[in-house]
C-alpha atoms as a PDB file:
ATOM      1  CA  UNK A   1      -8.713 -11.452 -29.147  1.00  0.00           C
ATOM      2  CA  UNK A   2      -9.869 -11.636 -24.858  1.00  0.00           C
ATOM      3  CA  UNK A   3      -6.205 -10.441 -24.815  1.00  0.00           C
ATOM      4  CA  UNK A   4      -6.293  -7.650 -26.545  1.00  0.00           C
ATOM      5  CA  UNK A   5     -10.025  -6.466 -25.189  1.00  0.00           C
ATOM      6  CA  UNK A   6      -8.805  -6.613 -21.159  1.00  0.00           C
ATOM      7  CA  UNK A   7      -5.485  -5.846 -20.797  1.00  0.00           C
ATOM      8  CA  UNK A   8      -4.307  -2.629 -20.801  1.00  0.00           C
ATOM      9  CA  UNK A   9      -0.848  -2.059 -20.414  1.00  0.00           C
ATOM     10  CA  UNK A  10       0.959   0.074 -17.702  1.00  0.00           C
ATOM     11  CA  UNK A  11      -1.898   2.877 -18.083  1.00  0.00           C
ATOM     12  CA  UNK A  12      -4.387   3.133 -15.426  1.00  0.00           C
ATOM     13  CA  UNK A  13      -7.499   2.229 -16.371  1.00  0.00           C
ATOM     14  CA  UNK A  14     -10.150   0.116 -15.201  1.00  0.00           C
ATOM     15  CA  UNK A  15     -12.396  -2.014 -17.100  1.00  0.00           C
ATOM     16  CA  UNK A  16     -15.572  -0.209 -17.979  1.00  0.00           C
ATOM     17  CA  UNK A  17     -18.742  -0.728 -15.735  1.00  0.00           C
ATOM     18  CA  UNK A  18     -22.380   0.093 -15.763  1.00  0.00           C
ATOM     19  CA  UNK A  19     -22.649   3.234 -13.645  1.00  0.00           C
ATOM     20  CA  UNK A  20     -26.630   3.536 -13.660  1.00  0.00           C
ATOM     21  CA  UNK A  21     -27.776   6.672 -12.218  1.00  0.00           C
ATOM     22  CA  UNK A  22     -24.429   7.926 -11.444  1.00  0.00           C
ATOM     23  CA  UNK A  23     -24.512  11.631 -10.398  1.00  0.00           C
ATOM     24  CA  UNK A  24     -21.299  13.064 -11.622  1.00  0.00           C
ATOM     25  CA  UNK A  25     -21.825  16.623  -9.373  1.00  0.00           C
ATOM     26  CA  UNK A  26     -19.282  14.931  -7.011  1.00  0.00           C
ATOM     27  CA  UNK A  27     -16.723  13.823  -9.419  1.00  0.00           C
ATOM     28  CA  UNK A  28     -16.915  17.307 -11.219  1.00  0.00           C
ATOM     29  CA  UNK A  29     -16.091  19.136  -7.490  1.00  0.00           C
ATOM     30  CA  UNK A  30     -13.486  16.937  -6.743  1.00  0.00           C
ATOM     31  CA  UNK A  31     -11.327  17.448 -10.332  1.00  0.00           C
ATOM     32  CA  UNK A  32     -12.360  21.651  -9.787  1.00  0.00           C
ATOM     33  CA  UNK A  33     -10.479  20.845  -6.328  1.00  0.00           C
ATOM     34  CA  UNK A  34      -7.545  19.028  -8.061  1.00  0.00           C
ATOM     35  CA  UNK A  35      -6.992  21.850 -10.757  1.00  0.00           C
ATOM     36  CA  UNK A  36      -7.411  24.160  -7.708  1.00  0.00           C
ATOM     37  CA  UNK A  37      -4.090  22.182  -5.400  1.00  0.00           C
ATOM     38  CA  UNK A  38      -6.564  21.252  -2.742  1.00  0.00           C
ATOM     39  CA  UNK A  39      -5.869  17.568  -2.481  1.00  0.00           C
ATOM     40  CA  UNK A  40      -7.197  17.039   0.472  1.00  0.00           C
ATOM     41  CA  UNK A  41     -10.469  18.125   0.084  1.00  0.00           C
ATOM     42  CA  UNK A  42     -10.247  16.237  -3.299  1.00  0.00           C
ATOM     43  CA  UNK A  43      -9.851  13.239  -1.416  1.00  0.00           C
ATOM     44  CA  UNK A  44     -12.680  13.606   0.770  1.00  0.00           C
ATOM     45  CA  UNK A  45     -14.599  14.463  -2.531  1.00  0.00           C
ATOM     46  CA  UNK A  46     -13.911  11.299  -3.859  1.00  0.00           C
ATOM     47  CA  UNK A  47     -14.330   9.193  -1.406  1.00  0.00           C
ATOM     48  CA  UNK A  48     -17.597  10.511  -0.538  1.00  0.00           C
ATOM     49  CA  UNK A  49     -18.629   9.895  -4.687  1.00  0.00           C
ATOM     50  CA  UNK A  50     -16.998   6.538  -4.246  1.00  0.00           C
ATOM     51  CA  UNK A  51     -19.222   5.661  -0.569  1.00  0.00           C
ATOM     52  CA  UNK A  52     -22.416   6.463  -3.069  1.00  0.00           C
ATOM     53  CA  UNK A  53     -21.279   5.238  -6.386  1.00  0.00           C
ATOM     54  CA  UNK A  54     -18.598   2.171  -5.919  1.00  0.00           C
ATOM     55  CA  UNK A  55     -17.919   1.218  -8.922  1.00  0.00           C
ATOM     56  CA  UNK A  56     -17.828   4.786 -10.278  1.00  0.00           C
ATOM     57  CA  UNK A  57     -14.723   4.469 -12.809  1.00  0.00           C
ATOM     58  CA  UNK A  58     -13.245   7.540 -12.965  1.00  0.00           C
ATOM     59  CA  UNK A  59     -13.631   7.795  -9.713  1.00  0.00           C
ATOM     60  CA  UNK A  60     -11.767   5.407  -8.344  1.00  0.00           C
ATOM     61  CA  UNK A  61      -8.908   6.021 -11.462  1.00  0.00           C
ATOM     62  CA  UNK A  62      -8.520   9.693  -9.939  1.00  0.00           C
ATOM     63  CA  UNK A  63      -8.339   8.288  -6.398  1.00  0.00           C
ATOM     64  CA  UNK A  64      -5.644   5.960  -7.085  1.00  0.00           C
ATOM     65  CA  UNK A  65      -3.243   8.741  -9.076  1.00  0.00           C
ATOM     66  CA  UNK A  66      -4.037  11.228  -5.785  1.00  0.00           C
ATOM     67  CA  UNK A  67      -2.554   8.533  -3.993  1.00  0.00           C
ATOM     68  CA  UNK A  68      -0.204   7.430  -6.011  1.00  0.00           C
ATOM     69  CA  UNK A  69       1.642  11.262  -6.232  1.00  0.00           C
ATOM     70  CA  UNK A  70       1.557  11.488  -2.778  1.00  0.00           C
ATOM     71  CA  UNK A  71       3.399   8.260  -2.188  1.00  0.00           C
ATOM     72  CA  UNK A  72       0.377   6.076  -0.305  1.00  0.00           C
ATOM     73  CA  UNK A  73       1.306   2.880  -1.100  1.00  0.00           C
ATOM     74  CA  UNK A  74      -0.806   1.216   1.118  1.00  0.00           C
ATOM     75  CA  UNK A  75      -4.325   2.826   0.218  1.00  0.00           C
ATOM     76  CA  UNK A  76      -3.435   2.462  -3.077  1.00  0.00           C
ATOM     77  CA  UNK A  77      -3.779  -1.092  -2.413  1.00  0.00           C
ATOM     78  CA  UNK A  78      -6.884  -0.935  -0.334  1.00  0.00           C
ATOM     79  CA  UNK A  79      -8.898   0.775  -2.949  1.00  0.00           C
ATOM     80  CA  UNK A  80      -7.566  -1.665  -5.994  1.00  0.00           C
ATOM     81  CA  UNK A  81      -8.517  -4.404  -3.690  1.00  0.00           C
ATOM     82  CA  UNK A  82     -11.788  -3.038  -2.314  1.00  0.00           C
ATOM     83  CA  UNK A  83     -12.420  -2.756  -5.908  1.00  0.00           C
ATOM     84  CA  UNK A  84     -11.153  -6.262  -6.907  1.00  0.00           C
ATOM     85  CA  UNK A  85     -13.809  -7.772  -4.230  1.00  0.00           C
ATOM     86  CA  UNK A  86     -17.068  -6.029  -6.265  1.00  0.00           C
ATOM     87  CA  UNK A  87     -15.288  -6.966  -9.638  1.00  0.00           C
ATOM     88  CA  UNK A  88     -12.893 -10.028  -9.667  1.00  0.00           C
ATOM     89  CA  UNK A  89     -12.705  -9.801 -13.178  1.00  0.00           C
ATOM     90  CA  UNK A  90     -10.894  -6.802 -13.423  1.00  0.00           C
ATOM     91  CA  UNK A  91      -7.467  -7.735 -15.021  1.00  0.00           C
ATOM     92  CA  UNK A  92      -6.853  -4.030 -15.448  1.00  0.00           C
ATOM     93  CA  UNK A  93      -7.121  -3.654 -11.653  1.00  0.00           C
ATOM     94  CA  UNK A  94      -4.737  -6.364 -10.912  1.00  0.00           C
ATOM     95  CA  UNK A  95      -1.644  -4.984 -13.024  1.00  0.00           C
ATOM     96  CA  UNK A  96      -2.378  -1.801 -11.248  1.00  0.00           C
ATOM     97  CA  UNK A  97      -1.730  -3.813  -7.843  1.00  0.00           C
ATOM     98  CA  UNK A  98       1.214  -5.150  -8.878  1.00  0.00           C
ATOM     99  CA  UNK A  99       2.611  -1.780 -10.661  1.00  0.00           C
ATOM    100  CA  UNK A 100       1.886  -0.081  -7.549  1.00  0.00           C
ATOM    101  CA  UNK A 101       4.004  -2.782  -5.501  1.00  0.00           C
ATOM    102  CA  UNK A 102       7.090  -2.571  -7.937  1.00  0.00           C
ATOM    103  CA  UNK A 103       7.046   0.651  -9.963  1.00  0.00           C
ATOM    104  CA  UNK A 104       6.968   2.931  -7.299  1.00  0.00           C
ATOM    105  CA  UNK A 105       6.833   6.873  -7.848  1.00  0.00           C
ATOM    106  CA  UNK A 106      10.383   8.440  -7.168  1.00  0.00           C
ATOM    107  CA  UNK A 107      10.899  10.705  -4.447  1.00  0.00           C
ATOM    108  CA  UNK A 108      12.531  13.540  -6.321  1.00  0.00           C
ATOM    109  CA  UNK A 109      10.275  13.456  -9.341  1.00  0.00           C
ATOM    110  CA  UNK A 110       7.242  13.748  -6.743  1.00  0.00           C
ATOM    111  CA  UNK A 111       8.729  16.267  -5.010  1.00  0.00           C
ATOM    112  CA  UNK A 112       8.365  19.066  -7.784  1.00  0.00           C
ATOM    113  CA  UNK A 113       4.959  18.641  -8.186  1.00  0.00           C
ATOM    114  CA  UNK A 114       4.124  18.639  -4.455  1.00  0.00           C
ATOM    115  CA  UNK A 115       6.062  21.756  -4.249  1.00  0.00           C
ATOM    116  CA  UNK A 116       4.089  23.341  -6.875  1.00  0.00           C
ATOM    117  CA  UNK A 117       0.692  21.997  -4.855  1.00  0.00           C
ATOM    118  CA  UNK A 118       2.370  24.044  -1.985  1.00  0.00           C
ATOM    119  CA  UNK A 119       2.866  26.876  -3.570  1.00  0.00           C
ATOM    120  CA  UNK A 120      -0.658  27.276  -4.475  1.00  0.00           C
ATOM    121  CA  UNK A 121      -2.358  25.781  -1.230  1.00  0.00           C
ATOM    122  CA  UNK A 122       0.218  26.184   1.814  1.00  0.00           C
ATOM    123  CA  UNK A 123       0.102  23.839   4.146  1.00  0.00           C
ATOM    124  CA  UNK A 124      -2.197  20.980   3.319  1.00  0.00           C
ATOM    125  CA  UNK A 125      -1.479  17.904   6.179  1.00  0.00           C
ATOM    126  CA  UNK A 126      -1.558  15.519   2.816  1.00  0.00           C
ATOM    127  CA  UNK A 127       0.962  17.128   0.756  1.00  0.00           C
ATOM    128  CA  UNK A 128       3.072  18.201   3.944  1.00  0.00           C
ATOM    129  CA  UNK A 129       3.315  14.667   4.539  1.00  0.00           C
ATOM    130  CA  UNK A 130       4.358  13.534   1.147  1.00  0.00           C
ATOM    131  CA  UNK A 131       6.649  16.345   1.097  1.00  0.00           C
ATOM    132  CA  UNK A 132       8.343  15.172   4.098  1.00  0.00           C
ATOM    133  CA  UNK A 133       8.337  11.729   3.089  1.00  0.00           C
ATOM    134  CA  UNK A 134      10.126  12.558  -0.279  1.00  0.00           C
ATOM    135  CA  UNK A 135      12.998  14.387   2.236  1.00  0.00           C
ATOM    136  CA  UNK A 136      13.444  11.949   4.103  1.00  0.00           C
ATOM    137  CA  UNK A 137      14.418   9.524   1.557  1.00  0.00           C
ATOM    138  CA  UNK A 138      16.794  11.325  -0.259  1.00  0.00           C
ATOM    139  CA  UNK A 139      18.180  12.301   2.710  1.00  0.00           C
ATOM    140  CA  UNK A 140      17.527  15.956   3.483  1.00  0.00           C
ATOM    141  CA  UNK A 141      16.745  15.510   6.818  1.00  0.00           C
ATOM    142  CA  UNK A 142      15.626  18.971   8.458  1.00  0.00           C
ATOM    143  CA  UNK A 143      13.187  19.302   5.568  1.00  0.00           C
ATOM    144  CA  UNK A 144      11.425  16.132   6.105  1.00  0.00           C
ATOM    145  CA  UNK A 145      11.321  16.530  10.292  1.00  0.00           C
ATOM    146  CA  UNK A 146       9.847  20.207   9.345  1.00  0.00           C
ATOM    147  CA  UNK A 147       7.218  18.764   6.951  1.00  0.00           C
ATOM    148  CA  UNK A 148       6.301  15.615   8.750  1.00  0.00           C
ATOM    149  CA  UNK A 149       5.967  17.740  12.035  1.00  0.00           C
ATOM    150  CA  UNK A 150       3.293  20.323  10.126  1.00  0.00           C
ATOM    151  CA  UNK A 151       1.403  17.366   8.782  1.00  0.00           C
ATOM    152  CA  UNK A 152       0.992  15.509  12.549  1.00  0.00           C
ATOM    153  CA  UNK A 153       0.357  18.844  14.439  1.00  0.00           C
ATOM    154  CA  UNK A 154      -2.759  18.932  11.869  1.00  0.00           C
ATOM    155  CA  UNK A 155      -3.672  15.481  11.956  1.00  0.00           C
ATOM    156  CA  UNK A 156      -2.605  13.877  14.625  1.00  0.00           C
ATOM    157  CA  UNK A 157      -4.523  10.790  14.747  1.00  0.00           C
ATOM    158  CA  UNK A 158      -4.421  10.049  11.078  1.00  0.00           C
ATOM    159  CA  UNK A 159      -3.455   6.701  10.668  1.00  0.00           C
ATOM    160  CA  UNK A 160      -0.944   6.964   7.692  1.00  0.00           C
ATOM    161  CA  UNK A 161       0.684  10.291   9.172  1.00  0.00           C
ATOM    162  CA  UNK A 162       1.297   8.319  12.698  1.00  0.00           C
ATOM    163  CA  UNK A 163       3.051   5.668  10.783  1.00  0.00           C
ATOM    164  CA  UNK A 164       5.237   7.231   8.296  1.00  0.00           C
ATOM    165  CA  UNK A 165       6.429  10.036  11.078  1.00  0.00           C
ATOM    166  CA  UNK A 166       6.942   6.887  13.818  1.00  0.00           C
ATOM    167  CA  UNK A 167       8.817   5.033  11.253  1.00  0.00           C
ATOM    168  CA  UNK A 168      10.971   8.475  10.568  1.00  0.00           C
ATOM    169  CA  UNK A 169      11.351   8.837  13.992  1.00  0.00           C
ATOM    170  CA  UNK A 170      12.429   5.691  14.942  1.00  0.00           C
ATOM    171  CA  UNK A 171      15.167   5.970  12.499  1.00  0.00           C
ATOM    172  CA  UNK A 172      16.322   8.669  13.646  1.00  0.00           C
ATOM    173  CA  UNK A 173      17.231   6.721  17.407  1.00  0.00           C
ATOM    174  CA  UNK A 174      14.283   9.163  18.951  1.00  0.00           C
ATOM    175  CA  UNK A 175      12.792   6.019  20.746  1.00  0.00           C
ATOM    176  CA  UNK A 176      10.355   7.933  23.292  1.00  0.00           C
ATOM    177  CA  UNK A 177       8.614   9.868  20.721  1.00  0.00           C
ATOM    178  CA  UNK A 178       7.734   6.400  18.656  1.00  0.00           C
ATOM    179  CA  UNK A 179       6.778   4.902  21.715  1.00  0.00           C
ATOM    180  CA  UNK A 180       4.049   7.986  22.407  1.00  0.00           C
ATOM    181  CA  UNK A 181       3.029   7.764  18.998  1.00  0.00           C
ATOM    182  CA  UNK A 182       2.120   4.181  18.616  1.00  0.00           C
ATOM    183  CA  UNK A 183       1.246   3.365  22.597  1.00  0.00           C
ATOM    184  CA  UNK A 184      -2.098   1.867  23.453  1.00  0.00           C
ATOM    185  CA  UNK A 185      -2.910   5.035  24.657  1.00  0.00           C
ATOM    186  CA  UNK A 186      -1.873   6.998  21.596  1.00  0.00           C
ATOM    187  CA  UNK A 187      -5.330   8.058  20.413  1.00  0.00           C
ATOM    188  CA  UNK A 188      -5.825   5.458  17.746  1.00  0.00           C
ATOM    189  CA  UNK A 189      -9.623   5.764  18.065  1.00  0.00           C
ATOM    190  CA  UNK A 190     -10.621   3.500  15.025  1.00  0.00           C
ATOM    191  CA  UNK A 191     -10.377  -0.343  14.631  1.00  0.00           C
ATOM    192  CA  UNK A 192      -8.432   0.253  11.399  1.00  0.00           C
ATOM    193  CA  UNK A 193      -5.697   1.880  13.044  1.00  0.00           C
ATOM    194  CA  UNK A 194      -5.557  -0.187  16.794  1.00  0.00           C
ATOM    195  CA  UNK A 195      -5.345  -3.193  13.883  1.00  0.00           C
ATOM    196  CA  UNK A 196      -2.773  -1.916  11.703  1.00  0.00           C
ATOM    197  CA  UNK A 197       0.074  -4.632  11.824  1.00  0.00           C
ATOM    198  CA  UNK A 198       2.771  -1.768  11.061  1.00  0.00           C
ATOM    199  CA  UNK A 199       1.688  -0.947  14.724  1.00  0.00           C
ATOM    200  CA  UNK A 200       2.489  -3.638  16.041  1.00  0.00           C
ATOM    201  CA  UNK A 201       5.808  -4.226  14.053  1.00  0.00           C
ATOM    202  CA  UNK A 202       6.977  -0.530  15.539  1.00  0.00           C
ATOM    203  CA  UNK A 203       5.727  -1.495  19.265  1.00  0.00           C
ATOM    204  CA  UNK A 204       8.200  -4.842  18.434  1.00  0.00           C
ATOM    205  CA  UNK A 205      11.426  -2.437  17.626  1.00  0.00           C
ATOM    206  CA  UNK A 206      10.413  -0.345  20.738  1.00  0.00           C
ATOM    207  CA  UNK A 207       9.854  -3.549  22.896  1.00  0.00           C
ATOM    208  CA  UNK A 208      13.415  -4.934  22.156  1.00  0.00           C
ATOM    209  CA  UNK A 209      14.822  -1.850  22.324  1.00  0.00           C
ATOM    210  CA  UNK A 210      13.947  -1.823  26.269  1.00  0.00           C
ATOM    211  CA  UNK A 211      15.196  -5.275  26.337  1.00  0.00           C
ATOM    212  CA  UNK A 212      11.616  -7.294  26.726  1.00  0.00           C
ATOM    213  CA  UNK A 213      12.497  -9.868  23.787  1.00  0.00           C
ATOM    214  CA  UNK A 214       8.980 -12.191  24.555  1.00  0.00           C
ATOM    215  CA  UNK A 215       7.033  -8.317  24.467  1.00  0.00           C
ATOM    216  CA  UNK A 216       9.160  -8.324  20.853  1.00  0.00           C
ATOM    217  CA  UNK A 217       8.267 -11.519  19.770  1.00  0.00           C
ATOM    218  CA  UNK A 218       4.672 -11.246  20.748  1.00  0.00           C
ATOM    219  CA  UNK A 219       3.979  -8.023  19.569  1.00  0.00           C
ATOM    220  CA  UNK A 220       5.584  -9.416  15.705  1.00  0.00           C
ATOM    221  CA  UNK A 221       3.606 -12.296  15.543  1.00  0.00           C
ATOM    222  CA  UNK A 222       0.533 -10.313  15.736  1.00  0.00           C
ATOM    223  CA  UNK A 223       1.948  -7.795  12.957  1.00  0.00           C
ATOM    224  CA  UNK A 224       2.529 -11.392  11.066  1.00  0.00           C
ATOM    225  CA  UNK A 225      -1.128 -12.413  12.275  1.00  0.00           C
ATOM    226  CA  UNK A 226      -2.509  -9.849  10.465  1.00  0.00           C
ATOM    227  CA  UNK A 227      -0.322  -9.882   7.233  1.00  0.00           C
ATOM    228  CA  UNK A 228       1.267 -13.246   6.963  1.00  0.00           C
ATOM    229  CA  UNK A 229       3.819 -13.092   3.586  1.00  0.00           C
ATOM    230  CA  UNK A 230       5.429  -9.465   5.033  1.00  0.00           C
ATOM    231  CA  UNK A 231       8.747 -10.927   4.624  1.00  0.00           C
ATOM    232  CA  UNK A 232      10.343  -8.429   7.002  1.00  0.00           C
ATOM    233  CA  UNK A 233       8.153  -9.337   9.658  1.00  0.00           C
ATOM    234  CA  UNK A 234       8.532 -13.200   9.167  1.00  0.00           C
ATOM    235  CA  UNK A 235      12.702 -13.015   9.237  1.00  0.00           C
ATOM    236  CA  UNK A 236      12.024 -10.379  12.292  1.00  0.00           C
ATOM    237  CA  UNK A 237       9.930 -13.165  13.873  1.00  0.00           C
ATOM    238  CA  UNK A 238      12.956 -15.952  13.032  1.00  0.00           C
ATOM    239  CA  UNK A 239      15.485 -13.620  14.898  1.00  0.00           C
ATOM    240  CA  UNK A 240      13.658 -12.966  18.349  1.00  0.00           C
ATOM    241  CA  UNK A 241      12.613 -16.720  18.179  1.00  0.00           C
ATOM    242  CA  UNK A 242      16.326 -17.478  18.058  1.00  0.00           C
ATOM    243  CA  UNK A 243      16.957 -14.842  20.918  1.00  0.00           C
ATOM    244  CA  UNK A 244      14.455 -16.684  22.781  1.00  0.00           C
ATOM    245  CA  UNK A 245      15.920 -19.830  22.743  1.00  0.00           C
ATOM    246  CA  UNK A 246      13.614 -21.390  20.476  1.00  0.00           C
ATOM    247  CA  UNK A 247      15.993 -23.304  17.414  1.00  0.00           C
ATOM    248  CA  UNK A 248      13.687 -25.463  15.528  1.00  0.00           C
ATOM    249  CA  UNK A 249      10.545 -22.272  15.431  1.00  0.00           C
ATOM    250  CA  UNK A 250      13.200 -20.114  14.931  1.00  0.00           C
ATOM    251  CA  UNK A 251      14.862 -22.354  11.759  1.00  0.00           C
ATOM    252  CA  UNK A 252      11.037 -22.974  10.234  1.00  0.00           C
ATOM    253  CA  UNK A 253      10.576 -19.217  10.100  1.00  0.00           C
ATOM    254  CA  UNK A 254      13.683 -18.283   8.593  1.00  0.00           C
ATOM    255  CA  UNK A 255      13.423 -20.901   6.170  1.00  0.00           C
ATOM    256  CA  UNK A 256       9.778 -19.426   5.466  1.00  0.00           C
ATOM    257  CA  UNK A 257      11.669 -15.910   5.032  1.00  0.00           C
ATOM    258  CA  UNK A 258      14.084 -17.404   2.840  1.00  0.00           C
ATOM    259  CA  UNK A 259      11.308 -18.870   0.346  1.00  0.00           C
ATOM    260  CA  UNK A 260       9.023 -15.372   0.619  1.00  0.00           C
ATOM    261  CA  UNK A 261      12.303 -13.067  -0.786  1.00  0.00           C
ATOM    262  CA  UNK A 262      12.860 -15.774  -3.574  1.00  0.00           C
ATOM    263  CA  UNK A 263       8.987 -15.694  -4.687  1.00  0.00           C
ATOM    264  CA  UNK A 264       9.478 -11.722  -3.791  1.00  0.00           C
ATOM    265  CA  UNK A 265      12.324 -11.770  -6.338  1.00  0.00           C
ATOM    266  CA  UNK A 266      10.287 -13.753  -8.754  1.00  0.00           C
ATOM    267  CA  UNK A 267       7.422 -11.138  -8.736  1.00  0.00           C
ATOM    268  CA  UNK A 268       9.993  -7.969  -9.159  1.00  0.00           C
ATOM    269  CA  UNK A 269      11.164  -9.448 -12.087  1.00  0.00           C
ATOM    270  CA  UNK A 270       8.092 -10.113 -13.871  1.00  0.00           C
ATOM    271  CA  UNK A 271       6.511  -6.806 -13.220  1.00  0.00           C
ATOM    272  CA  UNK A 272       9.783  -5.086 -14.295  1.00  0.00           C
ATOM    273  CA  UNK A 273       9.989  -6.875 -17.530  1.00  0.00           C
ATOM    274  CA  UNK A 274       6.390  -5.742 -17.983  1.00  0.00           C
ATOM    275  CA  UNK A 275       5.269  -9.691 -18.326  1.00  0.00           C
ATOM    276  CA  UNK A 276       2.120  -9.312 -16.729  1.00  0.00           C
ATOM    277  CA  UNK A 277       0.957  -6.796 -19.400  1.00  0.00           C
ATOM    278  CA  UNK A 278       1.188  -9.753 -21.868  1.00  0.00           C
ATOM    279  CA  UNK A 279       0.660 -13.017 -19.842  1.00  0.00           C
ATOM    280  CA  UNK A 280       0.274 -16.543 -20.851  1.00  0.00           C
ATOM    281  CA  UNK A 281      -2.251 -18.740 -18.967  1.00  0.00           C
ATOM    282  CA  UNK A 282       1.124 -20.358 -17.362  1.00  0.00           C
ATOM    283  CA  UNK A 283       2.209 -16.891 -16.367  1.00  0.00           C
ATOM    284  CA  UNK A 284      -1.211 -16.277 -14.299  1.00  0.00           C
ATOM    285  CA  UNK A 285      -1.233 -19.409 -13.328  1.00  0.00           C
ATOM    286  CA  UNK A 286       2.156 -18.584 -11.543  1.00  0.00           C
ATOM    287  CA  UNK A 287       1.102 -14.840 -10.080  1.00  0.00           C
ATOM    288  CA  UNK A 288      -1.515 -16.692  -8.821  1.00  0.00           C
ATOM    289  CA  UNK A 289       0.727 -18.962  -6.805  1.00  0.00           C
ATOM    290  CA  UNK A 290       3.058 -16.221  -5.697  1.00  0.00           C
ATOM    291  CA  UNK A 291       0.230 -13.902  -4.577  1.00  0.00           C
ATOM    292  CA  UNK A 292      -1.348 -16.816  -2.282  1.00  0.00           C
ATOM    293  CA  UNK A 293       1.875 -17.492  -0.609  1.00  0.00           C
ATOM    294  CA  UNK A 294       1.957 -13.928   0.920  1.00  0.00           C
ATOM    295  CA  UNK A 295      -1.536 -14.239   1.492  1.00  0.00           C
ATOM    296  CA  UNK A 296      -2.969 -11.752  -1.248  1.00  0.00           C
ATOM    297  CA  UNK A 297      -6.206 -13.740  -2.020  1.00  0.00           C
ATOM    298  CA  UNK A 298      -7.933 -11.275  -3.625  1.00  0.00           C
ATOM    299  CA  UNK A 299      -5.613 -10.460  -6.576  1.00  0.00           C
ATOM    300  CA  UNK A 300      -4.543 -14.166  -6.447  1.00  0.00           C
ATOM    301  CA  UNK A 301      -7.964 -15.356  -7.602  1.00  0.00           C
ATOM    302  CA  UNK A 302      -8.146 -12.571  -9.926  1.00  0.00           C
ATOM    303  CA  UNK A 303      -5.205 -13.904 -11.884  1.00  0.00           C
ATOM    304  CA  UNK A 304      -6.460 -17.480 -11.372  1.00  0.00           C
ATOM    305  CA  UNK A 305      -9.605 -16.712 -13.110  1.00  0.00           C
ATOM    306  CA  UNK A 306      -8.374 -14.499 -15.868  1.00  0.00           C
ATOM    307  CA  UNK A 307      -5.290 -17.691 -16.683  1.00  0.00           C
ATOM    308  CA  UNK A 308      -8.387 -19.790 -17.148  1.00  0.00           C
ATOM    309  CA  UNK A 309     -10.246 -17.610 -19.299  1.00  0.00           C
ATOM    310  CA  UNK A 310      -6.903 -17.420 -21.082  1.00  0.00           C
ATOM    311  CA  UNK A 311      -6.832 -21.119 -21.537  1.00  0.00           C
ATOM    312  CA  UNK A 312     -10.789 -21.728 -22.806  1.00  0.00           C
ATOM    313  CA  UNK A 313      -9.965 -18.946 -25.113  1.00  0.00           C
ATOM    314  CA  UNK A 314      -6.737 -20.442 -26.761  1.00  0.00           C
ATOM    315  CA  UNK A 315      -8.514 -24.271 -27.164  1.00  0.00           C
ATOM    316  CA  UNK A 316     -11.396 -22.588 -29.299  1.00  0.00           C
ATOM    317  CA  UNK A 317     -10.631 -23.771 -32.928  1.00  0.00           C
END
């Protein structure tokens, strides 16, 4: 029966809680500005409901599907984790996590519906961003340069937008303009973005690009520092260790890479079967264990909790 009350499939939803005295004028302006195309100002909408009333439900459900059409992986999984810290008990929240990890939008569904946002508000830096985002992965090139290009002119010291345009940029050889974007110098004003390891993992490329391997290594480990199970930036940190002359360090943190795309592996394949929709105490026993090892407490204890609850629930006569 606890099974059937808190789980709730692949549908976004979170667990119902008390919202005493929650004003819903702010909500109500934010879906008018949805309706309307105007997802940025949505955004600030809700996130201005969300600074007043936390654990305002459908706020927080609207939030994550604005980010989740625009491809923002990443503050998808601040908000289900913000969240996660006021309510640990939150199953529904940590399927979410892991949906938004492995089931990932696809960039030429998302692109017809962030054409039609175009059409009826031009310009917007958030959906010119997606928009260039979705070109660049399936490859049309001129389009995404365009897009991403409209969406830094307008906000050009928006974390997110410096990233994903660096990251474009650097794959496109242009090293000098990735280097402006992500110097120490740049303009990243806030402590968010001077700490945001994907900084740090960019100023790495950059640094071994001009041939400073111990500015490579350095600037890595920090990136690892901050977000320990990134398995890209543990095998990166394996490489430059060996490059360095380092063997044994080098051999511990390839090994270490080696065991993170195994439990990686593990984790696709359980989301993608849709498993952790239906699990077993054993089964949340075991998220638990993989989330830990790339340092995802919050959803790790989450899972932890609800296994045990599981347990207690099956021993009752």
């Amino acid at each position: 029966m606890l099974l059937g009350c808190v789980l709730i499939g692949s549908a976004w939803q979170f667990r119902s809680h008390k919202k005493t005295g929650d004003s819903m004028s702010g909500l109500v302006l934010a879906k008018q500005q949805l309706a309307e195309g105007q997802l940025d100002l949505a955004e600030a909408s809700l996130q201005s409901h969300l600074q007043r009333f936390p654990n305002s439900v459908e706020a927080l459900e609207e939030l994550r599907w604005l980010y989740f059409n625009q491809f923002r992986t990443r503050e998808i999984e601040e908000v289900l984790e913000t969240h996660l810290v006021r309510f640990p008990d939150d199953v529904g929240a940590a399927i979410e996590l892991l949906n938004c990890e492995f089931r990932k939008q696809l960039s030429r569904e998302g692109i017809g519906y962030l054409r039609e946002v175009d059409q009826k508000q031009p310009g917007q830096a958030a959906v010119q961003l997606a928009l260039g985002y979705c070109h660049w992965q399936i490859g049309e090139l001129d389009a995404a340069r365009t897009a991403l290009q409209a969406a830094l002119s307008q906000r050009p010291n928006h974390r997110e937008t410096r990233y994903i345009v660096a990251e474009f940029l650097l794959e496109q050889g242009e090293f000098e303009s990735v280097t402006a974007l992500v110097a120490e110098e740049a303009g990243l004003k806030s402590v968010a973005d001077r700490d945001d390891e994907r900084v740090w993992w960019l100023r790495s490329l950059i640094a071994e690009r001009q041939g400073d391997v111990a500015a490579a290594y350095r600037a890595i480990e920090r990136a690892s520092l901050k977000r320990p199970g990134e398995l890209q930036y543990v095998h990166r940190e394996g490489l430059l260790l060996q490059r360095l002359g380092r063997p044994e360090e080098a051999a511990r943190r390839l090994q270490r890479a080696n065991e993170l795309e195994g439990f990686q592996s593990e984790l696709s394949e359980i989301v993608l079967r849709g498993r952790h929709t239906e699990p077993t105490p054993e089964l949340c026993e075991r998220l638990a264990d993989l989330l830990h090892e790339f340092g995802r407490e919050v959803p790790s204890q989450c899972w932890r909790q609800f296994g045990r609850r599981l347990a207690m629930s099956n021993r009752r006569p």
